[in-house]
N, C-alpha and C. Protein backbone atom coordinates (compact mmCIF):
# COMPACT_ATOMS: atom_id res chain seq x y z
N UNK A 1 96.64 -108.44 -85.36
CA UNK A 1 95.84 -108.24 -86.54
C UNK A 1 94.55 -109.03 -86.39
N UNK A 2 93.65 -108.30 -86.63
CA UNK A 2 92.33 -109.06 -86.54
C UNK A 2 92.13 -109.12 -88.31
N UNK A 3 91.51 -110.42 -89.04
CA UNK A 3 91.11 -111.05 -90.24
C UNK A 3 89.60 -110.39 -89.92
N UNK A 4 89.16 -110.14 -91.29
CA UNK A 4 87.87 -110.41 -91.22
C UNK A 4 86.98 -110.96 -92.38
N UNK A 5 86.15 -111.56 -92.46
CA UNK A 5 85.42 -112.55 -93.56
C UNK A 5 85.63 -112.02 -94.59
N UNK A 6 86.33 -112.71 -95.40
CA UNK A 6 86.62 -112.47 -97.29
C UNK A 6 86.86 -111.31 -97.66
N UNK A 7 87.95 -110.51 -96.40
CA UNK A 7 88.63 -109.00 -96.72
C UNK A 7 89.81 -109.85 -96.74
N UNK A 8 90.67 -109.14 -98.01
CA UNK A 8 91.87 -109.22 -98.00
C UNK A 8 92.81 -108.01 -97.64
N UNK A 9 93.93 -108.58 -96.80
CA UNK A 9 94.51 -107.68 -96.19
C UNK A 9 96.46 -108.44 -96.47
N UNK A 10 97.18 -107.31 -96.56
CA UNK A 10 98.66 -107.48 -96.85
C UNK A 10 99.39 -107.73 -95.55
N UNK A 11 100.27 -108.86 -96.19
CA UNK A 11 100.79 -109.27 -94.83
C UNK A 11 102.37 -109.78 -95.09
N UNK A 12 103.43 -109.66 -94.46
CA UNK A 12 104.50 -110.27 -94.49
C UNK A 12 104.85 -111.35 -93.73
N UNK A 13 106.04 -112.57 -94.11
CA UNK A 13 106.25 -113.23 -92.96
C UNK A 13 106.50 -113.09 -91.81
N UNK A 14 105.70 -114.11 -90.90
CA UNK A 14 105.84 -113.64 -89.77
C UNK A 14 104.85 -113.35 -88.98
N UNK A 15 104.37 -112.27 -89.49
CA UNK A 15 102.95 -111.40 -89.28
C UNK A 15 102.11 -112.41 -88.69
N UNK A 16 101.57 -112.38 -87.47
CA UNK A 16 100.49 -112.79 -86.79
C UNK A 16 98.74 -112.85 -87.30
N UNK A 17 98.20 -113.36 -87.71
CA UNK A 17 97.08 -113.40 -88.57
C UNK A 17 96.31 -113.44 -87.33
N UNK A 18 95.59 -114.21 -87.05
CA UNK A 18 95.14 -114.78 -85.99
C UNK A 18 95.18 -115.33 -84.77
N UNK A 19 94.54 -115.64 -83.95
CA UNK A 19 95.11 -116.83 -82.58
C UNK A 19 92.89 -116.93 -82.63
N UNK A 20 93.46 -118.76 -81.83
CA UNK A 20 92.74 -119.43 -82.07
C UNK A 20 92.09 -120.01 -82.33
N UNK A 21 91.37 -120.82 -82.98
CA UNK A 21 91.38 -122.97 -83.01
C UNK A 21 90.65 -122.59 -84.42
N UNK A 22 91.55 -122.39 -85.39
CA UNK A 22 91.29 -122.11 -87.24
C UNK A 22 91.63 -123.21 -87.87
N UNK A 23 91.32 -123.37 -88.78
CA UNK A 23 92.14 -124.52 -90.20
C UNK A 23 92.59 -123.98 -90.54
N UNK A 24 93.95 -124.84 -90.97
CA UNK A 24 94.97 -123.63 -91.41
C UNK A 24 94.92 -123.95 -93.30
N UNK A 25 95.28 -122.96 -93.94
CA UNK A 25 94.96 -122.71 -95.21
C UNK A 25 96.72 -122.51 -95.74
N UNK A 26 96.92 -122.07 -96.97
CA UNK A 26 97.72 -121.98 -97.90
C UNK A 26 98.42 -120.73 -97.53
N UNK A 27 99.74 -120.86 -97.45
CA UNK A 27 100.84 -119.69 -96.80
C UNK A 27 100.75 -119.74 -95.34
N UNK A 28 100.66 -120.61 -94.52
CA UNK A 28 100.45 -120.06 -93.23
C UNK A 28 100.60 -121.18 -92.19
N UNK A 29 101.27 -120.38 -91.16
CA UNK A 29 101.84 -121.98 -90.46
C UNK A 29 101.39 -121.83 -89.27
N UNK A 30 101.19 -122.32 -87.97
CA UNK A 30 100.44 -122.00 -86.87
C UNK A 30 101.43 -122.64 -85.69
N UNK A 31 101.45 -121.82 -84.30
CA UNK A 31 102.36 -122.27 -83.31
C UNK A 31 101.22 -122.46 -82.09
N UNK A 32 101.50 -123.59 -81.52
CA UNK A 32 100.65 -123.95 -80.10
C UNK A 32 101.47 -123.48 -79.01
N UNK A 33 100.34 -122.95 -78.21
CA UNK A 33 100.34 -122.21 -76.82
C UNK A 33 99.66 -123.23 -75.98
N UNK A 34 99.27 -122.92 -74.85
CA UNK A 34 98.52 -123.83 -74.11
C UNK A 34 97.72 -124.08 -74.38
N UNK A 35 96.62 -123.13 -74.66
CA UNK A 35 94.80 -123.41 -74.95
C UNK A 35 94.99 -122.84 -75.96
N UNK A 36 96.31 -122.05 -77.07
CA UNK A 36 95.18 -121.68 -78.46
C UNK A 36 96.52 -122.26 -79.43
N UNK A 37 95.95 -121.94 -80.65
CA UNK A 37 97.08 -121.55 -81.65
C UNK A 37 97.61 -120.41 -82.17
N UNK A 38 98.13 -119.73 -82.52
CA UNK A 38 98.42 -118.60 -83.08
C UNK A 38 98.89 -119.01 -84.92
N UNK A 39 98.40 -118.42 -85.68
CA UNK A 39 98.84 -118.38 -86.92
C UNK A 39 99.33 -117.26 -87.54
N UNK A 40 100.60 -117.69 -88.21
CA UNK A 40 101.54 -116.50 -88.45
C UNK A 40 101.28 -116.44 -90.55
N UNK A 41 101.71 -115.37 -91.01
CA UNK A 41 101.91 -115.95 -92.31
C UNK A 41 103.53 -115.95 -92.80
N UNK A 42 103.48 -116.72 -93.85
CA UNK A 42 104.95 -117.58 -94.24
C UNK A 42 104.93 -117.64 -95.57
N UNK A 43 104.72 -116.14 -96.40
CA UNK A 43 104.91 -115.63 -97.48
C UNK A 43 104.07 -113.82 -97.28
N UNK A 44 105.25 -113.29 -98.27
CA UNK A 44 104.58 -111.74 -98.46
C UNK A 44 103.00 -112.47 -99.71
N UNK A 45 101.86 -111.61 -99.03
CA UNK A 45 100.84 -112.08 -99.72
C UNK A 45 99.56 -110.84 -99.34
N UNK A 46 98.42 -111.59 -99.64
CA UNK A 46 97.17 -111.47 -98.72
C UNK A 46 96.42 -111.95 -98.04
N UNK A 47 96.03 -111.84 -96.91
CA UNK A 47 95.65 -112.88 -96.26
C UNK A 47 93.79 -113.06 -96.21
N UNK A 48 93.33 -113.68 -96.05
CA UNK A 48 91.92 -114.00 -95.62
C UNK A 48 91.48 -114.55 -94.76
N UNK A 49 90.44 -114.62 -93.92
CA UNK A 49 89.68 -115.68 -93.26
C UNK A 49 87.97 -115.78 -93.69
N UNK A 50 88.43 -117.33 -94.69
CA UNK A 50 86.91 -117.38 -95.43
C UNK A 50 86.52 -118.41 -94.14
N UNK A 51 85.33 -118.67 -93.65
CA UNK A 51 84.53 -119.43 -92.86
C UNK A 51 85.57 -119.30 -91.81
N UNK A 52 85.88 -121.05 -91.30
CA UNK A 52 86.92 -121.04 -90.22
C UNK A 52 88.45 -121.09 -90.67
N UNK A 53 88.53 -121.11 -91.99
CA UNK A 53 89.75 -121.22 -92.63
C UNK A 53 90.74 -119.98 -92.82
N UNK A 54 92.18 -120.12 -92.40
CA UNK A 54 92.89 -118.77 -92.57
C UNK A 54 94.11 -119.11 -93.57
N UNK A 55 94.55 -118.20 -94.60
CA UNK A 55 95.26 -118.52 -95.64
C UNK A 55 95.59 -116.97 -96.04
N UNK A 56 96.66 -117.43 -96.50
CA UNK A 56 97.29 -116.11 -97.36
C UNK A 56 98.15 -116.44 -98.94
N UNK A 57 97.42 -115.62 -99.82
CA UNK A 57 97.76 -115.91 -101.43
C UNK A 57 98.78 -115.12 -101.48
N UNK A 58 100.20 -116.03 -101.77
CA UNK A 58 101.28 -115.34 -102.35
C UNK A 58 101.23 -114.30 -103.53
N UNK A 59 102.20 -113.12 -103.02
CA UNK A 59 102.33 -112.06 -104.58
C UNK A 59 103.47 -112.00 -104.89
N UNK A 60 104.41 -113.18 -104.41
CA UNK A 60 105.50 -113.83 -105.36
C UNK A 60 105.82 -114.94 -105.15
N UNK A 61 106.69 -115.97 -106.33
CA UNK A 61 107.24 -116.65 -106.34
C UNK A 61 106.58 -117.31 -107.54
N UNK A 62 106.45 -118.71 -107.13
CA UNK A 62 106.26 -119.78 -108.63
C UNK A 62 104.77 -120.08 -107.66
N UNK A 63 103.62 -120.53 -108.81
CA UNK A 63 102.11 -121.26 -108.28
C UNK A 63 102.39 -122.83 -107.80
N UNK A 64 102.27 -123.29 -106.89
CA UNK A 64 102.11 -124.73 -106.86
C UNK A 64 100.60 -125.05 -106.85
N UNK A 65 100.37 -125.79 -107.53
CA UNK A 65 98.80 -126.09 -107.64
C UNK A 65 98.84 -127.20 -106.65
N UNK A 66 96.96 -127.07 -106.59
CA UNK A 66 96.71 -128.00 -105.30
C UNK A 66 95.73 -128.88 -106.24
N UNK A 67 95.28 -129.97 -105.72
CA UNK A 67 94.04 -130.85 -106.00
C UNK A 67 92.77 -130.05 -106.63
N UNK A 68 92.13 -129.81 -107.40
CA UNK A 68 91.18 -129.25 -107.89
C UNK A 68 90.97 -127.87 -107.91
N UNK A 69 92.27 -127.26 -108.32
CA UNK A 69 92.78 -125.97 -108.69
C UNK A 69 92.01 -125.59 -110.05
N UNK A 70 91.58 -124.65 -110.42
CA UNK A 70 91.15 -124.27 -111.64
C UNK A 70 92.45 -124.05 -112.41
N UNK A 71 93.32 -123.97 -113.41
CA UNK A 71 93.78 -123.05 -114.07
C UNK A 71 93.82 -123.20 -115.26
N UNK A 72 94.69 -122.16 -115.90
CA UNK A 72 95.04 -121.69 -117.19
C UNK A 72 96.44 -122.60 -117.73
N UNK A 73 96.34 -123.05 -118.75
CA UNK A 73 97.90 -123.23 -119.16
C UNK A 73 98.16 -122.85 -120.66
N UNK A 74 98.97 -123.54 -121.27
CA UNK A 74 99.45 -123.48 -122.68
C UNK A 74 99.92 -124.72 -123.15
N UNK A 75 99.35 -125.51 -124.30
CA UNK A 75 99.77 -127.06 -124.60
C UNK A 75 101.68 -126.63 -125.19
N UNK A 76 102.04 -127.19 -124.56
CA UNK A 76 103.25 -127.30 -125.17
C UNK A 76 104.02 -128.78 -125.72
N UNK A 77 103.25 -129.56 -125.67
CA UNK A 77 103.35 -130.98 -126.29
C UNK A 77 102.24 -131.90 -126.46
N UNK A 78 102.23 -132.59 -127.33
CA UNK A 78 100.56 -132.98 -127.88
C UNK A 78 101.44 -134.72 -127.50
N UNK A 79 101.17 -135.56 -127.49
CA UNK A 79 101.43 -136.98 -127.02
C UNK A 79 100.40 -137.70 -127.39
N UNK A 80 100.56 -139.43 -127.58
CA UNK A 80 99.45 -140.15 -127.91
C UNK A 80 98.19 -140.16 -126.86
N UNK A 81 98.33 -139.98 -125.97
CA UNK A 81 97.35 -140.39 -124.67
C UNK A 81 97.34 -139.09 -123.99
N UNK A 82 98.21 -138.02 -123.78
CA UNK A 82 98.82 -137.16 -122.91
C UNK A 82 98.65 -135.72 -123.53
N UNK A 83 98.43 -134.45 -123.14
CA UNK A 83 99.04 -133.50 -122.85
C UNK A 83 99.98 -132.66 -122.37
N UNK A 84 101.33 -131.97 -123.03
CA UNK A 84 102.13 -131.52 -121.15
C UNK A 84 101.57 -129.95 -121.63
N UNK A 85 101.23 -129.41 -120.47
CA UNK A 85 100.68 -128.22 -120.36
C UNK A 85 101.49 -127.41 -119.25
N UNK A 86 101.88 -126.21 -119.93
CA UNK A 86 102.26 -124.67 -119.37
C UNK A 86 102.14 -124.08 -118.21
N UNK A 87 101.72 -124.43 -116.81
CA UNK A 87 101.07 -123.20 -116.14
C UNK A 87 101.06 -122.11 -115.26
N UNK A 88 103.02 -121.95 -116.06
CA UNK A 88 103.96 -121.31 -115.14
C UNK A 88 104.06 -121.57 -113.62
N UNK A 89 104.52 -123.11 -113.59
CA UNK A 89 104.73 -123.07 -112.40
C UNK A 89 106.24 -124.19 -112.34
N UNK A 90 107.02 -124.17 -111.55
CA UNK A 90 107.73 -125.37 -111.61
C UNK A 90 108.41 -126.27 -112.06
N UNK A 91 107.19 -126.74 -112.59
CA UNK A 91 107.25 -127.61 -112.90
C UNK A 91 105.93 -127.62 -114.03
N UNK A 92 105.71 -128.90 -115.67
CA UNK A 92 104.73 -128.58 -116.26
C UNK A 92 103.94 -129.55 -115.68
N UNK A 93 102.23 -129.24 -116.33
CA UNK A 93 101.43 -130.37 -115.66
C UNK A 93 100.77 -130.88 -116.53
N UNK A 94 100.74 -132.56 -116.94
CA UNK A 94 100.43 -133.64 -117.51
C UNK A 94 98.92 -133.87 -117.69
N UNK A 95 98.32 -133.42 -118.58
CA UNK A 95 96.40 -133.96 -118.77
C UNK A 95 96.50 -134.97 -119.61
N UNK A 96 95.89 -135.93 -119.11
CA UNK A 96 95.61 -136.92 -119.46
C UNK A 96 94.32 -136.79 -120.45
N UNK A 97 94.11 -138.37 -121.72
CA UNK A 97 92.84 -137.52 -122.00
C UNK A 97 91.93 -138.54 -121.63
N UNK A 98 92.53 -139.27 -120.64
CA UNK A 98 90.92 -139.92 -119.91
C UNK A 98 90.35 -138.98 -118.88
N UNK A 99 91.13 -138.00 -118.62
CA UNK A 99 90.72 -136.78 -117.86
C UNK A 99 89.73 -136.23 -118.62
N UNK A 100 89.46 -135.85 -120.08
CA UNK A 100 89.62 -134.80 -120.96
C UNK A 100 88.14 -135.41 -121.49
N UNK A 101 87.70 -136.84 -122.34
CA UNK A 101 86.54 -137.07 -123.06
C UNK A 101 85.93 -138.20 -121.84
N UNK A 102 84.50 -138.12 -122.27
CA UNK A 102 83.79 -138.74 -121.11
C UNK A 102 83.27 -140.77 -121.92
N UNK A 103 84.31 -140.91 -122.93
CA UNK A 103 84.36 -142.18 -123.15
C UNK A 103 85.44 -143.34 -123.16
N UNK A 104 85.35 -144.65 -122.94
CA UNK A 104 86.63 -145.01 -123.13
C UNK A 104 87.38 -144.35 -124.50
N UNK A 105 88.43 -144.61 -124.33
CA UNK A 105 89.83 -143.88 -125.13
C UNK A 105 90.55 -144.97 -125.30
N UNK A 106 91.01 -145.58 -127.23
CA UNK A 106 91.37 -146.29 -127.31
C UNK A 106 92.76 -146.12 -128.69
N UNK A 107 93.87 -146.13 -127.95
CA UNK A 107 95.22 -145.32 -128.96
C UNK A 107 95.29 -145.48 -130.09
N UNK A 108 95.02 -146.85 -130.12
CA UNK A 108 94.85 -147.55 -131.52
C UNK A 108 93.69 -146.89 -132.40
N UNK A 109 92.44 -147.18 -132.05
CA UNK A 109 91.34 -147.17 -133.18
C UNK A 109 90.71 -145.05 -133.20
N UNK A 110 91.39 -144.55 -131.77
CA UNK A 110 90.79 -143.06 -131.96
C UNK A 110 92.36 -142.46 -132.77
């Protein structure tokens, strides 16, 4: 399978994405040969190759979010300091609200 820049294309595990010297991205695991790598994918998804990066977005299971993920949720508990928020994944995920206002935050007097 040849990738090509910011086409998405369907792929199962397994499936051979690429070979040679990529960053590897989200769904996708890579095996060394002598001089290259080969990258396979390791979820039914779609795959991409944005810049040098190769990844494939799952079209099942649960979201695990990464570090500076955009998303969507639903407050499902309001807390003194805290949020727990919805975002169908897993597990729920915790906003803080020193995350949230751009001043100190004080439990007592706000």
């Amino acid at each position: 399978m040849s990738l090509k820049n910011n086409k998405y294309q369907l792929v199962v595990p397994g499936e051979l994405l690429v070979s040679g010297h990529y960053k590897i991205g989200r769904g996708v695991h890579k095996i060394k040969h002598k001089d290259r790598y080969d990258f396979y994918s390791s979820v039914i998804g779609l795959a991409t190759l944005k810049g040098n990066t190769v990844s494939v977005v799952a079209l099942e299971g649960v979201y695990i979010p990464y570090e500076e993920d955009i998303v969507i949720g639903k407050i499902i508990t309001v807390g003194v300091t805290s949020w727990i928020v919805d975002i169908r994944g897993p597990y729920p995920a915790i906003l803080s609200v020193n995350n949230v206002i751009d001043r100190p935050f004080d439990p007592m007097r706000d």
